[in-house]
PDB file of N, CA and C in Angstrom:
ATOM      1  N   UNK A   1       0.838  -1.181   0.000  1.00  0.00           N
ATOM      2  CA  UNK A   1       0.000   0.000   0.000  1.00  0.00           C
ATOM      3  C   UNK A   1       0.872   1.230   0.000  1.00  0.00           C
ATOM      4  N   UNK A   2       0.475   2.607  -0.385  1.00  0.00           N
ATOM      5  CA  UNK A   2       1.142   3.601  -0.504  1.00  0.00           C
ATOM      6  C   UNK A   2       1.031   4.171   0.673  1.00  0.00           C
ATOM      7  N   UNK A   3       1.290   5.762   1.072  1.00  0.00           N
ATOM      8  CA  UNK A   3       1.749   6.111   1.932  1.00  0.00           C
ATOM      9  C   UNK A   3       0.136   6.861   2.688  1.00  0.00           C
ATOM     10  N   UNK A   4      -0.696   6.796   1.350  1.00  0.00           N
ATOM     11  CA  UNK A   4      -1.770   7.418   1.891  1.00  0.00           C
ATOM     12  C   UNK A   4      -3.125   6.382   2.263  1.00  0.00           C
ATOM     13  N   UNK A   5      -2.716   5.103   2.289  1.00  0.00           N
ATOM     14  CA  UNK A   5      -3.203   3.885   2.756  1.00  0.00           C
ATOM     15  C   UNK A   5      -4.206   3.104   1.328  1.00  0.00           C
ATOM     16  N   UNK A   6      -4.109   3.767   0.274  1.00  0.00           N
ATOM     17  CA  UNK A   6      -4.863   2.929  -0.580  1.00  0.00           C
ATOM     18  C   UNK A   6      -4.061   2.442  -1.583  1.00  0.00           C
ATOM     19  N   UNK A   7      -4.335   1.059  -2.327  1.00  0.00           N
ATOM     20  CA  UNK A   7      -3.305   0.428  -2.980  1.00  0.00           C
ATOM     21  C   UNK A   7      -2.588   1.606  -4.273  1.00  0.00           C
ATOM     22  N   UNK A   8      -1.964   1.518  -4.917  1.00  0.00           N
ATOM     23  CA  UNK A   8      -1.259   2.102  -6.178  1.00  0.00           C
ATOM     24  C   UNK A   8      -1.107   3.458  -5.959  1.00  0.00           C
ATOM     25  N   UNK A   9      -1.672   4.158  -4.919  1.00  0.00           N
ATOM     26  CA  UNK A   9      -1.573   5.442  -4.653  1.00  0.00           C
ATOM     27  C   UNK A   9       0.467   6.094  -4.232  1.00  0.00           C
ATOM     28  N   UNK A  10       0.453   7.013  -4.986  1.00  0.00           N
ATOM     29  CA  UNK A  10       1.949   7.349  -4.659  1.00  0.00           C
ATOM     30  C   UNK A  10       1.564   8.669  -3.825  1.00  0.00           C
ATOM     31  N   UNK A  11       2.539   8.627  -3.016  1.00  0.00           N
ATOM     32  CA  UNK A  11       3.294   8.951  -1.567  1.00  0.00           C
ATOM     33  C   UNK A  11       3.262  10.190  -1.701  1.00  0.00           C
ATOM     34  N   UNK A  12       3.789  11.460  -2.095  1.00  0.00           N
ATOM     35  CA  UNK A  12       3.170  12.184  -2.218  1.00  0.00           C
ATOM     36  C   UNK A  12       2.303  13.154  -2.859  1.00  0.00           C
ATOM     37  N   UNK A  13       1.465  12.423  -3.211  1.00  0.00           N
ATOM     38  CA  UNK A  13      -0.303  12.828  -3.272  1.00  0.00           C
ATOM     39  C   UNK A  13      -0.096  13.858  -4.907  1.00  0.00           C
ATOM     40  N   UNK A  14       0.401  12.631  -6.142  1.00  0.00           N
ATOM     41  CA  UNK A  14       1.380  13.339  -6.866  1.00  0.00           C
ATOM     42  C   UNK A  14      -0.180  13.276  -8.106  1.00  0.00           C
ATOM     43  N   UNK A  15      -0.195  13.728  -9.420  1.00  0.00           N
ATOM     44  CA  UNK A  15      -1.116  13.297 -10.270  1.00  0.00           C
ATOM     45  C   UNK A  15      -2.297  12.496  -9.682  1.00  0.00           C
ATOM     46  N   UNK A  16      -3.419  12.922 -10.324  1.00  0.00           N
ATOM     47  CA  UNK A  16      -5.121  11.933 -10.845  1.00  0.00           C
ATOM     48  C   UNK A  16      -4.302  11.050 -11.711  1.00  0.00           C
ATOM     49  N   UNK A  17      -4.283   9.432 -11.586  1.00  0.00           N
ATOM     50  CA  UNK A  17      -4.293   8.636 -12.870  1.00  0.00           C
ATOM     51  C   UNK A  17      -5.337   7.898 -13.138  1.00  0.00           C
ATOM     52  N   UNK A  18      -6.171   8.217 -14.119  1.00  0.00           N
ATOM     53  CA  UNK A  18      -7.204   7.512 -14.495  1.00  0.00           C
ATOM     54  C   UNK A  18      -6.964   6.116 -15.580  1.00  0.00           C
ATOM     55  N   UNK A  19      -7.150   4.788 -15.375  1.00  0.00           N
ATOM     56  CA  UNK A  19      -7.469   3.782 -15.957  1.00  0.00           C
ATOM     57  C   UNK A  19      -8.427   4.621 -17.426  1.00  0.00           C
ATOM     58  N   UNK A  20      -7.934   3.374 -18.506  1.00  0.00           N
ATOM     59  CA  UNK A  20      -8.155   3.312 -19.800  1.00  0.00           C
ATOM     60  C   UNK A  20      -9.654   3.756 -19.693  1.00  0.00           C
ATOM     61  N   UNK A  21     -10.249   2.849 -18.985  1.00  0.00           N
ATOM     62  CA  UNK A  21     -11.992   3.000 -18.659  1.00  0.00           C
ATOM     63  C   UNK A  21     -12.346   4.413 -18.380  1.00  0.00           C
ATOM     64  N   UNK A  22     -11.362   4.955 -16.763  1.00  0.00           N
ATOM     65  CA  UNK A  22     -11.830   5.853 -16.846  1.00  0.00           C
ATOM     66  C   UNK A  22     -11.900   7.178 -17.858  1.00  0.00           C
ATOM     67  N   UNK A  23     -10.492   6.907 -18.394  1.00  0.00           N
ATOM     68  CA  UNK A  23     -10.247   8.123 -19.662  1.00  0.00           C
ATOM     69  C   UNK A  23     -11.536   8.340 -20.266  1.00  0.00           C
ATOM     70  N   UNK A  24     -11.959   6.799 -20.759  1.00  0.00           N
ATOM     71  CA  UNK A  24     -13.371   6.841 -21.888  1.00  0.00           C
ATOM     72  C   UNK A  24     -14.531   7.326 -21.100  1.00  0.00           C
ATOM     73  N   UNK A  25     -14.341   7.056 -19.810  1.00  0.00           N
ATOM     74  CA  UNK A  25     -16.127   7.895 -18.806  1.00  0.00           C
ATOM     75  C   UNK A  25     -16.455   9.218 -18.686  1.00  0.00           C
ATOM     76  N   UNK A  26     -14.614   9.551 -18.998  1.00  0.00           N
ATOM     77  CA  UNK A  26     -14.725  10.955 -18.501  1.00  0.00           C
ATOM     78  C   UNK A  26     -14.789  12.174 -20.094  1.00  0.00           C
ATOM     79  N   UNK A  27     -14.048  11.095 -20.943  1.00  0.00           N
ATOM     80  CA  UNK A  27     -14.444  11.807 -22.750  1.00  0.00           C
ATOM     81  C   UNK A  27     -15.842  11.291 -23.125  1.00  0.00           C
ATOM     82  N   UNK A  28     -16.714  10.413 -22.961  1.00  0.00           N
ATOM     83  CA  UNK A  28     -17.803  10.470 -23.301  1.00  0.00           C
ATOM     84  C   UNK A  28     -19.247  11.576 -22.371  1.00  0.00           C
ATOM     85  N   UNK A  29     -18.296  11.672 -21.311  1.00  0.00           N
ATOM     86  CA  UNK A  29     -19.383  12.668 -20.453  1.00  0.00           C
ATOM     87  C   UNK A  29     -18.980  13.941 -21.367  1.00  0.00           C
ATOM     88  N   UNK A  30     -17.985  14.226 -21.316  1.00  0.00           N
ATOM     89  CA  UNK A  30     -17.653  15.544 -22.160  1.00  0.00           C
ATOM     90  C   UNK A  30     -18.434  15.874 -23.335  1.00  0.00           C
ATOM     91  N   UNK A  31     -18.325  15.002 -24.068  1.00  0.00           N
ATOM     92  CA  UNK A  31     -19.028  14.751 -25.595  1.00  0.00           C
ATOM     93  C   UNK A  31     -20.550  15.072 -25.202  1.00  0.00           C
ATOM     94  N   UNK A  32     -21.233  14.293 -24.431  1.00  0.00           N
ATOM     95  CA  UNK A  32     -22.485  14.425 -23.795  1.00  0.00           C
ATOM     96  C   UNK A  32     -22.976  16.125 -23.108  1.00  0.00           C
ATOM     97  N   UNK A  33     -21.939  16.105 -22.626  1.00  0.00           N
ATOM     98  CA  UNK A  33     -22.023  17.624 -22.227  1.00  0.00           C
ATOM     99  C   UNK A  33     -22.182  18.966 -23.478  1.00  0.00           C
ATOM    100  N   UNK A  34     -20.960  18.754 -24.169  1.00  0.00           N
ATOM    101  CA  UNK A  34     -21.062  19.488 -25.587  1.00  0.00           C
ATOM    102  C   UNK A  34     -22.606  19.404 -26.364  1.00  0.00           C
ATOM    103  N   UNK A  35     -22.842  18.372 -26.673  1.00  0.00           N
ATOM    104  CA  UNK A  35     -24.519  17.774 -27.369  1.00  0.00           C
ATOM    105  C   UNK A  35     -25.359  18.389 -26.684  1.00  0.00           C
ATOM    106  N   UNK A  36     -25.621  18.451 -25.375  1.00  0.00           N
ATOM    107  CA  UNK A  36     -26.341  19.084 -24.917  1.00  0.00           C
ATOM    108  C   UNK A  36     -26.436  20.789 -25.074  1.00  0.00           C
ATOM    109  N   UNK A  37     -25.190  20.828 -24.224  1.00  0.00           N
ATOM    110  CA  UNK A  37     -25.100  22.255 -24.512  1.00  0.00           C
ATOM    111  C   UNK A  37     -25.302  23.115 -26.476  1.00  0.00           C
ATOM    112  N   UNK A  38     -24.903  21.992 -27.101  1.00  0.00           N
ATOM    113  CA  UNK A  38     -25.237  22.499 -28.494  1.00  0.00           C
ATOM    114  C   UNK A  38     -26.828  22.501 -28.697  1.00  0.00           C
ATOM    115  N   UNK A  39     -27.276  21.537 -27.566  1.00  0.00           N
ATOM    116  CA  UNK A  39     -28.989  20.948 -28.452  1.00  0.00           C
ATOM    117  C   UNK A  39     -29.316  22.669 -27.690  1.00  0.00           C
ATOM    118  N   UNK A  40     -29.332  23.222 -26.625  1.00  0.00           N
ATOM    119  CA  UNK A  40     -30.034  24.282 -26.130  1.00  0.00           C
ATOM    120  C   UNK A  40     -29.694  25.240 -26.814  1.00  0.00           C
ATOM    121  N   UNK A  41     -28.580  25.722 -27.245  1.00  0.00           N
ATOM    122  CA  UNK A  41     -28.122  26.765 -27.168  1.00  0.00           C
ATOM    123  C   UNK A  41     -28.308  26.883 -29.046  1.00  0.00           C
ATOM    124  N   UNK A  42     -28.199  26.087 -29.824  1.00  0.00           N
ATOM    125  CA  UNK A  42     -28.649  26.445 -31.254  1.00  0.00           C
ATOM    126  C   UNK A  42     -30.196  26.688 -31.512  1.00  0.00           C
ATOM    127  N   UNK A  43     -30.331  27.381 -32.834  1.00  0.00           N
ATOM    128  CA  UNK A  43     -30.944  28.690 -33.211  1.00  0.00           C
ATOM    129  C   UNK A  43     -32.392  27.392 -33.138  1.00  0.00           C
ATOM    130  N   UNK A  44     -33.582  27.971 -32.967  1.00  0.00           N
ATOM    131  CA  UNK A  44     -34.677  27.093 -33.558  1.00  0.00           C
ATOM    132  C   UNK A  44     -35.453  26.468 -34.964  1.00  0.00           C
ATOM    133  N   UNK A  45     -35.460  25.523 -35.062  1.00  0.00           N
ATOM    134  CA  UNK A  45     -35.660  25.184 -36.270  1.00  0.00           C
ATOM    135  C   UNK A  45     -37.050  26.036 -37.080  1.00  0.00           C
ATOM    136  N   UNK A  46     -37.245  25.739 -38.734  1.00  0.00           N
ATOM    137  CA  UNK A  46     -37.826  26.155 -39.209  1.00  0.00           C
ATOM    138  C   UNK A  46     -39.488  25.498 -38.759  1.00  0.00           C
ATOM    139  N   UNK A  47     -39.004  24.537 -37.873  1.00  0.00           N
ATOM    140  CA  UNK A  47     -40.866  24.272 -37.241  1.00  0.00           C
ATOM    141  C   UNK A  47     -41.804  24.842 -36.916  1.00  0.00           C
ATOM    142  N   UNK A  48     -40.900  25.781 -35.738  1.00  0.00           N
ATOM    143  CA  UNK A  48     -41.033  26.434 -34.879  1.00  0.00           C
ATOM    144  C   UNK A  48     -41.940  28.177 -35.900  1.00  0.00           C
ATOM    145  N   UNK A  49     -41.383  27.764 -37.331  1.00  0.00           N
ATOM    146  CA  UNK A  49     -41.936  29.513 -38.098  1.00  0.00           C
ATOM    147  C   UNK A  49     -43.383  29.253 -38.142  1.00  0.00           C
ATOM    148  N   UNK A  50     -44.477  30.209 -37.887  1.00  0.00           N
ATOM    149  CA  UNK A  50     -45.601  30.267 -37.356  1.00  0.00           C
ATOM    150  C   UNK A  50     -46.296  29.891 -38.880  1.00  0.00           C
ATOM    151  N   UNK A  51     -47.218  28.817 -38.698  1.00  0.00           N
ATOM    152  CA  UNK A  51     -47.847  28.802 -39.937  1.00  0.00           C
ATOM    153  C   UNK A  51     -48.438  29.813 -40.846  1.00  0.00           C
ATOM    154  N   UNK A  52     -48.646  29.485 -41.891  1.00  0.00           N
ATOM    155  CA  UNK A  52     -49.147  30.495 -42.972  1.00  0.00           C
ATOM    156  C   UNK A  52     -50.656  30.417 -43.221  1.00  0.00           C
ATOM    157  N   UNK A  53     -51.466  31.782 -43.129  1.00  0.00           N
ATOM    158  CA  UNK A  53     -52.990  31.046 -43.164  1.00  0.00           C
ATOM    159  C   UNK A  53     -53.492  30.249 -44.735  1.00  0.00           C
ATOM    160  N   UNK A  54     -54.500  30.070 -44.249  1.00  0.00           N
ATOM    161  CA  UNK A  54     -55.007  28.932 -45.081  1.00  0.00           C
ATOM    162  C   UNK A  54     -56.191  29.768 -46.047  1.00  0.00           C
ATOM    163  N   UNK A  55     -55.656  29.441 -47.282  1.00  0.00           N
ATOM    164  CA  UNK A  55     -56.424  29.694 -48.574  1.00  0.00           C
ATOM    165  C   UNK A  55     -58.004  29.328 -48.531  1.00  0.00           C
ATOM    166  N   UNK A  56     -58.762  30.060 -48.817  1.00  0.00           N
ATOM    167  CA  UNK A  56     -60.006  29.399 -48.286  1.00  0.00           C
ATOM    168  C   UNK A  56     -60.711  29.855 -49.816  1.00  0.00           C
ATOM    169  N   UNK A  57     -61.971  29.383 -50.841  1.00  0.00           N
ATOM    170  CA  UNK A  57     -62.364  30.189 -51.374  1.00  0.00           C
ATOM    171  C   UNK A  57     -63.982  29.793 -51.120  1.00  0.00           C
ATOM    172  N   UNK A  58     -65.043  30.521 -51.825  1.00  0.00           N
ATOM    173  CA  UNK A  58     -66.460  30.586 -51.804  1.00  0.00           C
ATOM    174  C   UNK A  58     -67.357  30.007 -52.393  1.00  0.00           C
ATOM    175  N   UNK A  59     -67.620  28.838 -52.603  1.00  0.00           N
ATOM    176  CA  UNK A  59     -68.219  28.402 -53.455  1.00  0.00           C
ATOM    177  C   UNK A  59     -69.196  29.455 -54.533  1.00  0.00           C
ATOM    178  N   UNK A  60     -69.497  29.632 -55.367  1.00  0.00           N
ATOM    179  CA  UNK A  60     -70.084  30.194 -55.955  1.00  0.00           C
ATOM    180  C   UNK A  60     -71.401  29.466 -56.306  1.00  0.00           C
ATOM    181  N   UNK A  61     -72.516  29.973 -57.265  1.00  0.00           N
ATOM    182  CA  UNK A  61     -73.920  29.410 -57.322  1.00  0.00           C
ATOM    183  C   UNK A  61     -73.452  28.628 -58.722  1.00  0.00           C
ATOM    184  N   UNK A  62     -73.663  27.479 -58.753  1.00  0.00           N
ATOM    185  CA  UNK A  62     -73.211  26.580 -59.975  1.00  0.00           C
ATOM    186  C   UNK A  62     -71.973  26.287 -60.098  1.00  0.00           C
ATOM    187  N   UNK A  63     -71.300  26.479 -58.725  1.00  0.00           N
ATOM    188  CA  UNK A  63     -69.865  25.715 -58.685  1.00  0.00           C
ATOM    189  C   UNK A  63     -69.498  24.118 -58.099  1.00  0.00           C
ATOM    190  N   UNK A  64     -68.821  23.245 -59.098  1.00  0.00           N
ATOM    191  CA  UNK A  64     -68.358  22.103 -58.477  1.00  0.00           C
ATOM    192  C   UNK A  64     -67.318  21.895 -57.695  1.00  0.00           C
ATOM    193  N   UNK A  65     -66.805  20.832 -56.913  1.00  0.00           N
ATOM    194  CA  UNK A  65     -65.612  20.663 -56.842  1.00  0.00           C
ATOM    195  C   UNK A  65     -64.539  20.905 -58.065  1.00  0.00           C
ATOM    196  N   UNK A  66     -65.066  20.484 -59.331  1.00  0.00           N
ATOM    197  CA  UNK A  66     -63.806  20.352 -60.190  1.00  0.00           C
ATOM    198  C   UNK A  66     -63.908  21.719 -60.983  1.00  0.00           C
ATOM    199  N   UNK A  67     -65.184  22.454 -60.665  1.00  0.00           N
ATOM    200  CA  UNK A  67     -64.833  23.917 -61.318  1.00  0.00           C
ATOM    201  C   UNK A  67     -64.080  24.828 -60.411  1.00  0.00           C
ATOM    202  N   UNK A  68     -64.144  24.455 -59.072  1.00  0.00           N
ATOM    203  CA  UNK A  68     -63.211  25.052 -57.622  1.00  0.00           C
ATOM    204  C   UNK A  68     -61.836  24.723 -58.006  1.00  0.00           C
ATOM    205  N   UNK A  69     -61.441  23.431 -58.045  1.00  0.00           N
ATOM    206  CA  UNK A  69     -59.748  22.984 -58.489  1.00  0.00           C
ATOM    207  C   UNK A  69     -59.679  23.947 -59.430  1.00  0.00           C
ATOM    208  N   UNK A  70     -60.199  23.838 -60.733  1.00  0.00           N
ATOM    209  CA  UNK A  70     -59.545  24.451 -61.669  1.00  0.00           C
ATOM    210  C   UNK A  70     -59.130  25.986 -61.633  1.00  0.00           C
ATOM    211  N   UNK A  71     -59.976  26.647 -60.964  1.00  0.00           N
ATOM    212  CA  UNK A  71     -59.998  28.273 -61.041  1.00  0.00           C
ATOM    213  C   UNK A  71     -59.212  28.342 -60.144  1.00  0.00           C
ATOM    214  N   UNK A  72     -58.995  27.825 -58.944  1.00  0.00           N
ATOM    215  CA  UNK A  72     -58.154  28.030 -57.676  1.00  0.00           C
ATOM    216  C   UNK A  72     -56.407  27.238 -58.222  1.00  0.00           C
ATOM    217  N   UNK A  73     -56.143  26.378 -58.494  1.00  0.00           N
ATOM    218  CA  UNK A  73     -54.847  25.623 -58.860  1.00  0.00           C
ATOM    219  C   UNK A  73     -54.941  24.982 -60.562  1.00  0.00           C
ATOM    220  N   UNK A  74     -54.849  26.019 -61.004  1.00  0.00           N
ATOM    221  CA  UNK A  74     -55.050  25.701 -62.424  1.00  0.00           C
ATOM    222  C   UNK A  74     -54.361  24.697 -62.961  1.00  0.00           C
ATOM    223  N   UNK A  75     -52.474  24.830 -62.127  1.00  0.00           N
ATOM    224  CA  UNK A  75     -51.677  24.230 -62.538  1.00  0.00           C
ATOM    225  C   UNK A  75     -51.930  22.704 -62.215  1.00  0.00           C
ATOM    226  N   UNK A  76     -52.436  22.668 -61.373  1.00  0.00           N
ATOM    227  CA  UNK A  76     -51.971  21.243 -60.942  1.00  0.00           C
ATOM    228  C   UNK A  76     -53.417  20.368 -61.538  1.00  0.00           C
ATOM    229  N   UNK A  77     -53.153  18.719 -61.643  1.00  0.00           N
ATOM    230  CA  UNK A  77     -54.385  18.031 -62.121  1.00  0.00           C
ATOM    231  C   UNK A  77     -55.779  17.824 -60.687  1.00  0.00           C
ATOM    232  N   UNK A  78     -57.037  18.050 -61.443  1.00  0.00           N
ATOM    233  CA  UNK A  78     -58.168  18.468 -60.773  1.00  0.00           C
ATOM    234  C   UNK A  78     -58.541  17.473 -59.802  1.00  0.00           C
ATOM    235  N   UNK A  79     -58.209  15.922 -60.022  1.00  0.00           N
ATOM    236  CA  UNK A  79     -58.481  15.049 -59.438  1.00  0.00           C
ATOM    237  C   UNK A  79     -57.637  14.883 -58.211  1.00  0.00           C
ATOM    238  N   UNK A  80     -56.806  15.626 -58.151  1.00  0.00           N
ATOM    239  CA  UNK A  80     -55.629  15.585 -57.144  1.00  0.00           C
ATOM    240  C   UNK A  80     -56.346  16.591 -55.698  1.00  0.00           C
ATOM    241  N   UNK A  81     -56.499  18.165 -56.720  1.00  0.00           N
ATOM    242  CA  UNK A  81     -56.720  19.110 -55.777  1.00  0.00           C
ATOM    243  C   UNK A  81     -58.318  18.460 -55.644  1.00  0.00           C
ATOM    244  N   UNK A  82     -59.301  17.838 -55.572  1.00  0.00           N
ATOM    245  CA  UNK A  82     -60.348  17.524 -55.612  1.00  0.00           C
ATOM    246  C   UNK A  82     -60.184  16.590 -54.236  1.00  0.00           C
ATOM    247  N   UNK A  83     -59.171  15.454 -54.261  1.00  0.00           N
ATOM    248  CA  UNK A  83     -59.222  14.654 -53.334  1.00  0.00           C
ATOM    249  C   UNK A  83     -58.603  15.660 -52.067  1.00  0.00           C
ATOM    250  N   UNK A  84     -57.618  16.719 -51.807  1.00  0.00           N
ATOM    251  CA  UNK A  84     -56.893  17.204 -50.942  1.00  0.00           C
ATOM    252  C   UNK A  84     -58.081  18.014 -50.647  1.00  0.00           C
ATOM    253  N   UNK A  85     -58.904  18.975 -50.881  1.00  0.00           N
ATOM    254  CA  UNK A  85     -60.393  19.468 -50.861  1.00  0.00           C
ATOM    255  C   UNK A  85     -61.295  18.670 -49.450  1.00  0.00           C
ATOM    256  N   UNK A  86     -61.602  17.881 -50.423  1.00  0.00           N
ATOM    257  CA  UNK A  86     -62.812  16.832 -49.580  1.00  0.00           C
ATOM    258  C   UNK A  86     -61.728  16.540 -48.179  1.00  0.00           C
ATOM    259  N   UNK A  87     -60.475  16.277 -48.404  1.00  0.00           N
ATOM    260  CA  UNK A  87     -59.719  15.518 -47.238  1.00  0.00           C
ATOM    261  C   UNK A  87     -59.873  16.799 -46.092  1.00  0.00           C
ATOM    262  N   UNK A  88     -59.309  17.839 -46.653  1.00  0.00           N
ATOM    263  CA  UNK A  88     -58.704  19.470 -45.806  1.00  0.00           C
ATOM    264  C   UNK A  88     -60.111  19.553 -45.160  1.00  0.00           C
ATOM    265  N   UNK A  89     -61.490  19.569 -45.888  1.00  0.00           N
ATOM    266  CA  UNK A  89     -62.826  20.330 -45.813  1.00  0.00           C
ATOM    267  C   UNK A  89     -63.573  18.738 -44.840  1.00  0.00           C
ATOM    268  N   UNK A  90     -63.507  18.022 -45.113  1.00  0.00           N
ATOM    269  CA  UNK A  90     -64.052  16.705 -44.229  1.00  0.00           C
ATOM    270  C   UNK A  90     -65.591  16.411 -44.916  1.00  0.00           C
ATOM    271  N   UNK A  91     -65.333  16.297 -46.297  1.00  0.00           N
ATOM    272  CA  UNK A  91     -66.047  16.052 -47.056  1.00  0.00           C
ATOM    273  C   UNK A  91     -66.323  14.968 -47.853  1.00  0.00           C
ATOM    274  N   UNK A  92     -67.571  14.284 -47.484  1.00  0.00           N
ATOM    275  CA  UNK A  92     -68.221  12.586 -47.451  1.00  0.00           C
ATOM    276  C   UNK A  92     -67.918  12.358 -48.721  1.00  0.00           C
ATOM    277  N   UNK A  93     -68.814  13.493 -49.586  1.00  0.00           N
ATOM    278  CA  UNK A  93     -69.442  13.063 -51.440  1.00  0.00           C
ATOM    279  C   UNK A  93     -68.858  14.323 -51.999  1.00  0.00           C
ATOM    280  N   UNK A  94     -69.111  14.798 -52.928  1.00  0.00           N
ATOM    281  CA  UNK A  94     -68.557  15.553 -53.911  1.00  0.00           C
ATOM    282  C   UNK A  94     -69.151  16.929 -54.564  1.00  0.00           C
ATOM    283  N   UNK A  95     -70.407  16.700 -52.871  1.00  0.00           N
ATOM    284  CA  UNK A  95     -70.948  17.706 -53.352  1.00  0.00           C
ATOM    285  C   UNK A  95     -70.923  19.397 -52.511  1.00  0.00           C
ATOM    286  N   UNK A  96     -71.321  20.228 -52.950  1.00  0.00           N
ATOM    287  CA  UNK A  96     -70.893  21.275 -52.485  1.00  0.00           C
ATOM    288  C   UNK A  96     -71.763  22.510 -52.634  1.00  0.00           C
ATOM    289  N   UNK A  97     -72.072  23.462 -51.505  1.00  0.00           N
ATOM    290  CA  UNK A  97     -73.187  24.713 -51.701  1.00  0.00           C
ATOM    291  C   UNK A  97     -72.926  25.791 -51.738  1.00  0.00           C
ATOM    292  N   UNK A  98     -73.875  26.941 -52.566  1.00  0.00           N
ATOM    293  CA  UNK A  98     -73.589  28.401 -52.892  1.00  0.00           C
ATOM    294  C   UNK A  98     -73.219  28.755 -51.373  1.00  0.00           C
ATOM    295  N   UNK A  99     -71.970  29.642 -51.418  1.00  0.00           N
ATOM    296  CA  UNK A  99     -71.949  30.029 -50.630  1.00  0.00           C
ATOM    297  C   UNK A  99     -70.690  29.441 -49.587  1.00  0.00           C
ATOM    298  N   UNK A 100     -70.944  28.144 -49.580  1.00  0.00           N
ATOM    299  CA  UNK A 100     -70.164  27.108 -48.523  1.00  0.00           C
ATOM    300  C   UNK A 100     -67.984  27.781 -49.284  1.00  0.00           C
ATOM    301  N   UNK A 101     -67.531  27.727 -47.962  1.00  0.00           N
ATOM    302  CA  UNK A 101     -66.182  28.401 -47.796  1.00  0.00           C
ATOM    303  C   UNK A 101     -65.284  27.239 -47.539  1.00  0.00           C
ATOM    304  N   UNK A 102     -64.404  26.949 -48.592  1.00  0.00           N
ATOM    305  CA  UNK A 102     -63.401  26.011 -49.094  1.00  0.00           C
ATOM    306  C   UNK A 102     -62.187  25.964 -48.423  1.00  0.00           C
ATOM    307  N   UNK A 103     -61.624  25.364 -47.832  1.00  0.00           N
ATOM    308  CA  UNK A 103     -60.333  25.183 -47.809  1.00  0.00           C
ATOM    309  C   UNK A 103     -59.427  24.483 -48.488  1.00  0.00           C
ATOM    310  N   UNK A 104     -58.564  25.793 -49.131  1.00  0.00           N
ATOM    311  CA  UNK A 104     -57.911  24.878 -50.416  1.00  0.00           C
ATOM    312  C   UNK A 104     -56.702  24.678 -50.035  1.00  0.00           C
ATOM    313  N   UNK A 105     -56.318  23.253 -51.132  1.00  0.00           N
ATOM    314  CA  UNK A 105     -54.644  22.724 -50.567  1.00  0.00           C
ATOM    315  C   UNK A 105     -53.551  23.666 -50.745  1.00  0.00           C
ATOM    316  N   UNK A 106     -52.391  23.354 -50.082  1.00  0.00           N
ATOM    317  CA  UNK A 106     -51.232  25.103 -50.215  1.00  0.00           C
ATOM    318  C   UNK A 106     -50.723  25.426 -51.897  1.00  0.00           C
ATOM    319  N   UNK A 107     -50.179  26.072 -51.811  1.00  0.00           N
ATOM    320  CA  UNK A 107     -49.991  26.054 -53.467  1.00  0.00           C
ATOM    321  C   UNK A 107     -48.317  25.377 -53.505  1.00  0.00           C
ATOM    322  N   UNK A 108     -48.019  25.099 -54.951  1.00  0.00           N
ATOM    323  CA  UNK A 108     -46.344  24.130 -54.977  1.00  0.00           C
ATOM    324  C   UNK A 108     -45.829  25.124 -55.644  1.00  0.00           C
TER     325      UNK A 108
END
């Protein structure tokens, strides 16, 4: 035993020597520490940007779903914006009233 009563310990009270193990307990806490401190301290993601409102339009008197797609997203095919429609709006059948206020899909 050494001088300060525990085995391998030198006499006077000279260096910390840490075992192979400990080297790795004490660089992976570090690493852990860094990650963290990076997860708080970086900027917030683009999640976090406040949504954009939602396109809505009016049905008109003699308007369909597929005369709504077309005038609203010309570009895109009608059967597409037709199904995103009924999905956004919670709509059974295909049908639709003067007046009744649309929520249309975002634009691409």
């Amino acid at each position: 035993m050494g001088a300060t009563g525990f085995p391998g310990a030198s006499p006077g009270g000279g260096r910390l020597r840490l075992t192979r193990r400990g080297r790795l307990v004490v660089t992976v806490f570090l690493l852990l520490l860094v990650a963290g401190l990076a997860a708080i301290l970086s900027p917030a993601s683009r999640a976090a940007d406040p949504p954009r409102p939602v396109e809505t339009a009016v049905v008109r008197p003699g308007d369909t779903l597929w005369s709504v797609a077309e005038r609203h997203r010309p570009s895109r095919r009608p059967f597409a914006v037709i199904d995103e429609i009924r999905r956004l709006n919670g709509l059974e059948d295909h049908t639709v009233h003067a007046g009744q206020r649309l929520v249309l899909p975002a634009r691409r």
